[in-house]
N, C-alpha and C. Protein backbone atom coordinates (compact mmCIF):
# COMPACT_ATOMS: atom_id res chain seq x y z
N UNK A 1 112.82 125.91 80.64
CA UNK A 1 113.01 124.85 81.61
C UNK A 1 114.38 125.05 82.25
N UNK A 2 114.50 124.93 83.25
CA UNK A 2 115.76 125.11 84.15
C UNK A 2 116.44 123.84 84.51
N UNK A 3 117.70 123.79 84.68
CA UNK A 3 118.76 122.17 84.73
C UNK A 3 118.28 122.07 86.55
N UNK A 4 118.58 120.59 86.48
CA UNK A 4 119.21 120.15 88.07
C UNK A 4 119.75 118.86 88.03
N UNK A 5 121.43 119.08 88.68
CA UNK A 5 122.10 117.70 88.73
C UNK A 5 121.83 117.37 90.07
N UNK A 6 121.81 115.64 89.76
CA UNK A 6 121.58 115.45 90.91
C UNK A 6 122.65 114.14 90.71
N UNK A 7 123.14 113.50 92.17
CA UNK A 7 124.41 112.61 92.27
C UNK A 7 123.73 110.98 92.44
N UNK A 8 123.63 109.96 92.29
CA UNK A 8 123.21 108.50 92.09
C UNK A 8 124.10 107.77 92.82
N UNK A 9 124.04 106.66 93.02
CA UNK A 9 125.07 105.64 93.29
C UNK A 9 124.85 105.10 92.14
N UNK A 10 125.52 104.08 91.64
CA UNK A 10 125.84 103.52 90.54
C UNK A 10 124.87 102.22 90.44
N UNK A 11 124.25 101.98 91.54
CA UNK A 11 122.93 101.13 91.50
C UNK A 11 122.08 101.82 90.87
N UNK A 12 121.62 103.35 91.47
CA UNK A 12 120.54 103.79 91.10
C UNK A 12 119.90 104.48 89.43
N UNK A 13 122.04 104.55 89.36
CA UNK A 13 121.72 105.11 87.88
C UNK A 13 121.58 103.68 86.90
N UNK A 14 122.23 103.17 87.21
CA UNK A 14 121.75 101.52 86.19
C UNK A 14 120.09 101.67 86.47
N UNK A 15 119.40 101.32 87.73
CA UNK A 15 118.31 101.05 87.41
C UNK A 15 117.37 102.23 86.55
N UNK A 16 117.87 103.75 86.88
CA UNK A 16 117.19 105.23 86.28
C UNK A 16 117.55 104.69 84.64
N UNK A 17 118.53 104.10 83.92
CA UNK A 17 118.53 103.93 82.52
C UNK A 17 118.11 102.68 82.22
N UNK A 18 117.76 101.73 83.33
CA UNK A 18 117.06 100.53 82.69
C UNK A 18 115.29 101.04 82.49
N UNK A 19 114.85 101.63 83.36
CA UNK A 19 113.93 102.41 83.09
C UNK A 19 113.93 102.96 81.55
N UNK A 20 114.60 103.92 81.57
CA UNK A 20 114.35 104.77 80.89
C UNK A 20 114.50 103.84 79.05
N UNK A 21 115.12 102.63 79.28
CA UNK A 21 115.22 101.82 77.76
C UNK A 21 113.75 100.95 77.77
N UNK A 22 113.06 100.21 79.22
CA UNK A 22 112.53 99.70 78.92
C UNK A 22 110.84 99.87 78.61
N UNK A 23 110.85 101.51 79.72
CA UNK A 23 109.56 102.37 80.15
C UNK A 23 109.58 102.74 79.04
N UNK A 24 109.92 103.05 78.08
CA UNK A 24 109.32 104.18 76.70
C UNK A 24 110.02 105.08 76.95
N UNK A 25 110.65 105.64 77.77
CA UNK A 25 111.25 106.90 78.11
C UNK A 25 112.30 107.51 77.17
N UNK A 26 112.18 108.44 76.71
CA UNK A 26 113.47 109.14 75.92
C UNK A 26 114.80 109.16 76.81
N UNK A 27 114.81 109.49 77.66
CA UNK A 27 115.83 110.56 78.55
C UNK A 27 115.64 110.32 80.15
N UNK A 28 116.73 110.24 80.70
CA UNK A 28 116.30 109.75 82.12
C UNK A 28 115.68 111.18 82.33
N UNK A 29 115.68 112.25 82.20
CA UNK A 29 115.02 113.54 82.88
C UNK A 29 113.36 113.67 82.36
N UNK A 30 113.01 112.70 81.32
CA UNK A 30 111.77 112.13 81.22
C UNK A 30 110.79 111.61 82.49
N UNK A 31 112.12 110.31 82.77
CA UNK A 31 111.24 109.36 83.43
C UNK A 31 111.33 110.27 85.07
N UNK A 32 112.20 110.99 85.36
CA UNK A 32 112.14 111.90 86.76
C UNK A 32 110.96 112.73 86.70
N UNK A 33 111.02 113.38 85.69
CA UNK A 33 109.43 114.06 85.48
C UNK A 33 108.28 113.72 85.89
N UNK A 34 108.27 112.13 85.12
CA UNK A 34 107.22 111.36 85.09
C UNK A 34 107.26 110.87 86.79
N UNK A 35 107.93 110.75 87.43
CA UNK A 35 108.17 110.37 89.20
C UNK A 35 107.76 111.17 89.77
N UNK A 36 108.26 112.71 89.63
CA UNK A 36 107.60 113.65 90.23
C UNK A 36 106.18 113.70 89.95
N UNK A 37 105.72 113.76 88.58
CA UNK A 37 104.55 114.44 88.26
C UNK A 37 103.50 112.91 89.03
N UNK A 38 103.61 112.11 89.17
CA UNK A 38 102.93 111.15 89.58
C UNK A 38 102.93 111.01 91.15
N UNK A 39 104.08 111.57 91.64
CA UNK A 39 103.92 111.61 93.44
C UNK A 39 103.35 113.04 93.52
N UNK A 40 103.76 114.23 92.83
CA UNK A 40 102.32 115.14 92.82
C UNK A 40 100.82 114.77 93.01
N UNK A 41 100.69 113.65 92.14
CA UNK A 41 99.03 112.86 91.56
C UNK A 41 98.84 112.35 93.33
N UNK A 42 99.77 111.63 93.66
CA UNK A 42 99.81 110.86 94.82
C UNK A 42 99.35 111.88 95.99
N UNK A 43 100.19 112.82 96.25
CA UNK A 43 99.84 113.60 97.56
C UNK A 43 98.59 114.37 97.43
N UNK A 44 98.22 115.23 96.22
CA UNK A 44 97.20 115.47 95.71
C UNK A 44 95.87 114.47 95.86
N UNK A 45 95.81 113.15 95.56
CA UNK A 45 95.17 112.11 95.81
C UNK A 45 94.98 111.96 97.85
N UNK A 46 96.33 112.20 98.77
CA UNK A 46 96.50 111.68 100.10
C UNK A 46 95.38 113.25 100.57
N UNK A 47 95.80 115.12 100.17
CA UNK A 47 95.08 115.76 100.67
C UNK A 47 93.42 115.86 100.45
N UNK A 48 93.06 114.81 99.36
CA UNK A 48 91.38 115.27 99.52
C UNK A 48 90.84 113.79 99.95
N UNK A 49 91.74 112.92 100.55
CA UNK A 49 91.07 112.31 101.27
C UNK A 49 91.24 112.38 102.90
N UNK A 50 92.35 113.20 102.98
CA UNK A 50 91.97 113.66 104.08
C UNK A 50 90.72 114.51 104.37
N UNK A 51 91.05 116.37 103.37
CA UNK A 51 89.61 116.60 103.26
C UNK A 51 88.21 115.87 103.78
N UNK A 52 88.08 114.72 102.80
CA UNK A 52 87.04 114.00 103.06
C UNK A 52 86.85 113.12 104.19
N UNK A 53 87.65 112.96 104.84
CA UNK A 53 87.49 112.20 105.82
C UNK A 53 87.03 113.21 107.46
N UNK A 54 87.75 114.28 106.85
CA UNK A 54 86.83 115.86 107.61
C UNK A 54 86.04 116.43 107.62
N UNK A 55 85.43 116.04 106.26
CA UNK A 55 83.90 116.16 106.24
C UNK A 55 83.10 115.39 106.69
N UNK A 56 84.05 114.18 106.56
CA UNK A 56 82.77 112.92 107.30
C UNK A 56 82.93 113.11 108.19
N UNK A 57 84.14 113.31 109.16
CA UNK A 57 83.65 113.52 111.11
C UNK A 57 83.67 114.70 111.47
N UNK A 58 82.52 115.63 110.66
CA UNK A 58 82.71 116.89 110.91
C UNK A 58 81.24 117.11 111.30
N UNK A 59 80.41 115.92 111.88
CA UNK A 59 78.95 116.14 112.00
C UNK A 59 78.04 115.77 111.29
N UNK A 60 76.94 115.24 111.81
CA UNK A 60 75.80 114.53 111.10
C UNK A 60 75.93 115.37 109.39
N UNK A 61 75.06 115.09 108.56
CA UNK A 61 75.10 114.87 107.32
C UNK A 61 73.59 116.47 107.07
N UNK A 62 73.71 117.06 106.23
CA UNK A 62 72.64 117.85 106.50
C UNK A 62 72.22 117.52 104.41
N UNK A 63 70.72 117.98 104.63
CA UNK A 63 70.29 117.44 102.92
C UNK A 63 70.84 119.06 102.19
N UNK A 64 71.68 119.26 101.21
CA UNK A 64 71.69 120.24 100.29
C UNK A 64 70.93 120.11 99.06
N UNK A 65 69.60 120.58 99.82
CA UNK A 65 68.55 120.69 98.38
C UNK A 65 68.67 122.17 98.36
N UNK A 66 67.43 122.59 97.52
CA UNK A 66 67.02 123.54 96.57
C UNK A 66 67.08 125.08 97.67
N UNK A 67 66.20 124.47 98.90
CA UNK A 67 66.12 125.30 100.47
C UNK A 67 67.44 125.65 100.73
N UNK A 68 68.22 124.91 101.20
CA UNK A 68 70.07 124.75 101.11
C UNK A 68 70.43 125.83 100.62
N UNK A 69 70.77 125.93 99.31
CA UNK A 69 71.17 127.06 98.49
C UNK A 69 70.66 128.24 98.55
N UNK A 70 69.22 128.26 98.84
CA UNK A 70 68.36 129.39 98.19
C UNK A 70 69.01 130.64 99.93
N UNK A 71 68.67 129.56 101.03
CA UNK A 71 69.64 130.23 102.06
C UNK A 71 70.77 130.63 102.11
N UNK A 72 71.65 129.72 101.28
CA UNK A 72 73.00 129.87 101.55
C UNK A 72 73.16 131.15 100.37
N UNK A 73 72.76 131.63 99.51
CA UNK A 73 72.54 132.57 98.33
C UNK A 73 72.38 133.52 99.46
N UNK A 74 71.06 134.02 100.21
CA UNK A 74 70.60 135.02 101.30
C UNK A 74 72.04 135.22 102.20
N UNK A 75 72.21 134.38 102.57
CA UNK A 75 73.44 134.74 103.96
C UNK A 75 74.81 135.36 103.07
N UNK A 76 74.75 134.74 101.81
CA UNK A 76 76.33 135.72 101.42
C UNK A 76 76.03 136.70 100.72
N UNK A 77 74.99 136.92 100.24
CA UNK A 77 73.79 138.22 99.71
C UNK A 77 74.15 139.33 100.88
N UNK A 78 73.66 139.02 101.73
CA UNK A 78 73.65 140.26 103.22
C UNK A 78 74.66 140.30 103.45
N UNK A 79 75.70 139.32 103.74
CA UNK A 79 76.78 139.48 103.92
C UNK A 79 78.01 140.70 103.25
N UNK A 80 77.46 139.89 101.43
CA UNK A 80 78.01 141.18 100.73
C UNK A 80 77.53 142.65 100.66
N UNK A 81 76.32 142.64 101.12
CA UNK A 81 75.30 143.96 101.35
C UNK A 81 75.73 144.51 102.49
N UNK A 82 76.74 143.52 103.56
CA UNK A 82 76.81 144.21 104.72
C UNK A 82 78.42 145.16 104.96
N UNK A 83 79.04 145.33 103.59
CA UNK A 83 80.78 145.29 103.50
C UNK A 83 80.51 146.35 103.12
């Protein structure tokens, strides 16, 4: 694991160790972890609903049954047959 200091105002570090006594936290470099790793969760969470919201206005809705696949199998079949 690699260090990083980083500088506070004296508000922010009171509140980073009231955290860290009242959250369960060992170590304020705990509860930063735990900030990052959860706004990871967050943006991660913001790109697949974008995704999805590109799929939804990306054109009527088509059925992926059994037909679906069995085509979509053929087209990357030839495809790879065609390289």
């Amino acid at each position: 694991m690699t260090a990083m200091n980083i500088s506070l105002p004296e508000t922010m570090k009171d509140f980073v160790d009231h955290q860290v006594q009242d959250g369960g936290y060992s170590t304020s470099s705990e509860y930063v972890r735990d900030l990052i790793r959860k706004d990871q969760v967050r943006r991660a969470e913001q790109h697949l609903a974008a995704l999805i919201m590109e799929g939804l206005e990306s054109g009527p809705a088509i059925p992926a049954d059994d037909n679906y696949w069995k085509n979509k199998r053929t087209a990357l079949t030839q495809r790879h047959d065609a390289k």
